[in-house]
C-alpha atoms as a PDB file:
ATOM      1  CA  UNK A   1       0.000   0.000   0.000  1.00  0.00           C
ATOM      2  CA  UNK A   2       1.189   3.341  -1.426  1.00  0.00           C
ATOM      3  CA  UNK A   3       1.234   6.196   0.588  1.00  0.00           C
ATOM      4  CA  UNK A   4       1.400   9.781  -0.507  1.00  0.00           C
ATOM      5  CA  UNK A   5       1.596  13.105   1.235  1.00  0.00           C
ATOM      6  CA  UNK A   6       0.195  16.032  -1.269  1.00  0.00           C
ATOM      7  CA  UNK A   7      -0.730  19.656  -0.046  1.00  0.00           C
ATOM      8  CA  UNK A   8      -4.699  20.500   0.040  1.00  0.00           C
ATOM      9  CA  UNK A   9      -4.269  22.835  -2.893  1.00  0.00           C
ATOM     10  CA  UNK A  10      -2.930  19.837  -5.132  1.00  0.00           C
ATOM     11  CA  UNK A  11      -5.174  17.418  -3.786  1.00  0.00           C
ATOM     12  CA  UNK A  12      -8.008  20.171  -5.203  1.00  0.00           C
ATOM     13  CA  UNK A  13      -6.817  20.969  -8.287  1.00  0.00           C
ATOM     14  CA  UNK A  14      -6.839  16.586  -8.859  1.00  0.00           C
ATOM     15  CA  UNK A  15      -9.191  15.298  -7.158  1.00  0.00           C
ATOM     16  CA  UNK A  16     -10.486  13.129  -9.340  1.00  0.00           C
ATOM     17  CA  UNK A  17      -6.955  11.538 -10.185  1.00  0.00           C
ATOM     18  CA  UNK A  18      -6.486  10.873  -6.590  1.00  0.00           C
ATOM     19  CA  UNK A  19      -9.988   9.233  -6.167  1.00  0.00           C
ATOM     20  CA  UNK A  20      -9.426   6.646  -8.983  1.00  0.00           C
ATOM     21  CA  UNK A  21      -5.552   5.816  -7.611  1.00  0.00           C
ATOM     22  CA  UNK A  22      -7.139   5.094  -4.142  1.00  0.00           C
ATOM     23  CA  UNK A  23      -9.646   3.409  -5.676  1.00  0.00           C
ATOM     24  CA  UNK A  24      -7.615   1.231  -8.235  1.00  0.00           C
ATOM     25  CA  UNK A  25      -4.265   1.343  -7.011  1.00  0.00           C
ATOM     26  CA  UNK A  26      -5.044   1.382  -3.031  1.00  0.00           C
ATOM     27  CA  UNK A  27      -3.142   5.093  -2.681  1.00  0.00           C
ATOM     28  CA  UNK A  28      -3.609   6.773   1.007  1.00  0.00           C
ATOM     29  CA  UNK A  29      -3.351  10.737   0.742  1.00  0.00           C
ATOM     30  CA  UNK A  30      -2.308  12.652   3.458  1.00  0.00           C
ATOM     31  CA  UNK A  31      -3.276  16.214   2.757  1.00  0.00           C
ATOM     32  CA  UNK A  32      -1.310  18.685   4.290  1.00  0.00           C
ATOM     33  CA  UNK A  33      -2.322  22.674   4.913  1.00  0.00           C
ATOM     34  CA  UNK A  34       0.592  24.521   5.650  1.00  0.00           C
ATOM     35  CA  UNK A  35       2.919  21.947   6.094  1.00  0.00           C
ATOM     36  CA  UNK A  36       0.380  20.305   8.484  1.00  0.00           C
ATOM     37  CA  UNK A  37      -1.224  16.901   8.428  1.00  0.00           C
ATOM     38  CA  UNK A  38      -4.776  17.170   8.690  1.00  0.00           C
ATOM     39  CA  UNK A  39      -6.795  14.488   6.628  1.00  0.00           C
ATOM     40  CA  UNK A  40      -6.257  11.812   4.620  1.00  0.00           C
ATOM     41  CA  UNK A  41      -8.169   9.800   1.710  1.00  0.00           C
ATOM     42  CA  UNK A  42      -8.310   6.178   1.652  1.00  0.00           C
ATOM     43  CA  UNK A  43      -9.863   3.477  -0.410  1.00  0.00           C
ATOM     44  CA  UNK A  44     -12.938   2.573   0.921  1.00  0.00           C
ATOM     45  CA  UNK A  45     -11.877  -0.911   2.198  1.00  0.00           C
ATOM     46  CA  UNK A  46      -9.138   0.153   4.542  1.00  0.00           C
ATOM     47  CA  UNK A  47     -12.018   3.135   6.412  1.00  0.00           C
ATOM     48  CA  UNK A  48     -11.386   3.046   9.878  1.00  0.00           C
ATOM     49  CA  UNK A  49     -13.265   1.228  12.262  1.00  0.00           C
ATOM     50  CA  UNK A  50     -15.002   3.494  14.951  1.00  0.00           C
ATOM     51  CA  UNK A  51     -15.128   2.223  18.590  1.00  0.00           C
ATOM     52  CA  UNK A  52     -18.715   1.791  18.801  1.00  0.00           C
ATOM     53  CA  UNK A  53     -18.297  -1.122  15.874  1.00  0.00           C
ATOM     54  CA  UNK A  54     -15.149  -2.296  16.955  1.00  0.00           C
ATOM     55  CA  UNK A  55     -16.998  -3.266  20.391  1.00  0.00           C
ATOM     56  CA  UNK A  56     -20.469  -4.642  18.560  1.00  0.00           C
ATOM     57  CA  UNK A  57     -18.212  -6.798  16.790  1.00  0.00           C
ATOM     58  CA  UNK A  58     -16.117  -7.892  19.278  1.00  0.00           C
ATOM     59  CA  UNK A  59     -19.117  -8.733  21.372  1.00  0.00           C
ATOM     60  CA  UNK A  60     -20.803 -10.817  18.425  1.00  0.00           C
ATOM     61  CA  UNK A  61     -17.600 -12.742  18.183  1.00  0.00           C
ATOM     62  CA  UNK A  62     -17.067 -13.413  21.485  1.00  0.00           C
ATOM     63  CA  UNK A  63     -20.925 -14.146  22.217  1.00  0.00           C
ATOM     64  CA  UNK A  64     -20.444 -18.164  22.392  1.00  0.00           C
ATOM     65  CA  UNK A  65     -16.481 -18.195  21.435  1.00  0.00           C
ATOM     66  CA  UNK A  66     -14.437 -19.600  23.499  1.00  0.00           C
ATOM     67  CA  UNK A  67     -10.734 -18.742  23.153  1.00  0.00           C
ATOM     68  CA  UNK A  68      -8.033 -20.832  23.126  1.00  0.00           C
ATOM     69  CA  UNK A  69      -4.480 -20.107  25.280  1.00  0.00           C
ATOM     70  CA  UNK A  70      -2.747 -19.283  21.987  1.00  0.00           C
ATOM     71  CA  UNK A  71      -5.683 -17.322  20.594  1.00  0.00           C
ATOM     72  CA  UNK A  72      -6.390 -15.034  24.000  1.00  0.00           C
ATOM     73  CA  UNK A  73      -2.722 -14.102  23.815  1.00  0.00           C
ATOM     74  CA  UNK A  74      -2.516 -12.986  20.083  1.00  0.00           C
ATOM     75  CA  UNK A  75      -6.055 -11.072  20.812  1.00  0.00           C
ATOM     76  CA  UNK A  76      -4.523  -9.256  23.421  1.00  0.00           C
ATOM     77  CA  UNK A  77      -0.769  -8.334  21.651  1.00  0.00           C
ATOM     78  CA  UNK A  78      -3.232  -7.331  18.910  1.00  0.00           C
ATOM     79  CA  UNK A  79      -5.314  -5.020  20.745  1.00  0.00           C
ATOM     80  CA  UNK A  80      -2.208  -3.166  22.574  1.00  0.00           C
ATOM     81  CA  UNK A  81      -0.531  -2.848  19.435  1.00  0.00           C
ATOM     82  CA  UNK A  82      -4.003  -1.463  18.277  1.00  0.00           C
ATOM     83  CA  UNK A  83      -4.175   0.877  21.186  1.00  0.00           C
ATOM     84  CA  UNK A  84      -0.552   1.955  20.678  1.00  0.00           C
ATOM     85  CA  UNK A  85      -0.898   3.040  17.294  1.00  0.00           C
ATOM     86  CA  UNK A  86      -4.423   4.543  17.741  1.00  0.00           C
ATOM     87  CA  UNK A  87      -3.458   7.320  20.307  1.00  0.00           C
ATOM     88  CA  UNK A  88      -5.379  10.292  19.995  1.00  0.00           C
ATOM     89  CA  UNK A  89      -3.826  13.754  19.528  1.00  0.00           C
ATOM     90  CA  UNK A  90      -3.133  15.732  23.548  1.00  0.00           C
ATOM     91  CA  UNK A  91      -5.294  18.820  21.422  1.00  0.00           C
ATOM     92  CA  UNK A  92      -8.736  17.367  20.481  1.00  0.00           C
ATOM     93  CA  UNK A  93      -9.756  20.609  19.309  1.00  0.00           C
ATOM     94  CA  UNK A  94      -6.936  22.530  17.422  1.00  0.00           C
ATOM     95  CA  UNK A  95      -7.502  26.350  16.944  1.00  0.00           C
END
């Protein structure tokens, strides 16, 4: 997977282009505004999962699973690593 960091202006003036590479290529753009990071397009199949359906499907999974030794532990390295890269930002609300 491809990613590419392109200023808000350029990501304008193509949009289009950069719709059908993340679409048919699987290219994530990070737009950038002033240097700054501050959204990013993705193909459709990698869209981030929100909490509230991370836990639904966790909790339909888990309804009459029972795991394993071997599974628990890779569910749990999984969902630190998860939680490590998912931090959110110490400035919810930037000016």
């Amino acid at each position: 997977m491809k990613t590419v960091s392109i200023s808000v202006t350029d990501a304008s003036r193509n949009f289009a282009d950069c719709v059908n590479r993340a679409r048919y290529q699987g290219t994530i753009f990070v737009l950038h505004k002033n240097g700054s990071p501050v959204a990013r397009l993705v193909p459709e199949e990698h869209k981030p999962v929100t909490g509230k359906e991370l836990a639904a499907a966790l909790r339909d999974a888990l309804k009459d699973a029972h795991l394993g030794r071997e599974d628990a532990t890779e569910w749990l390295r999984e969902l630190k690593e998860s939680r490590r890269a998912g931090k959110m930002p110490s400035n919810r609300w930037p000016s």
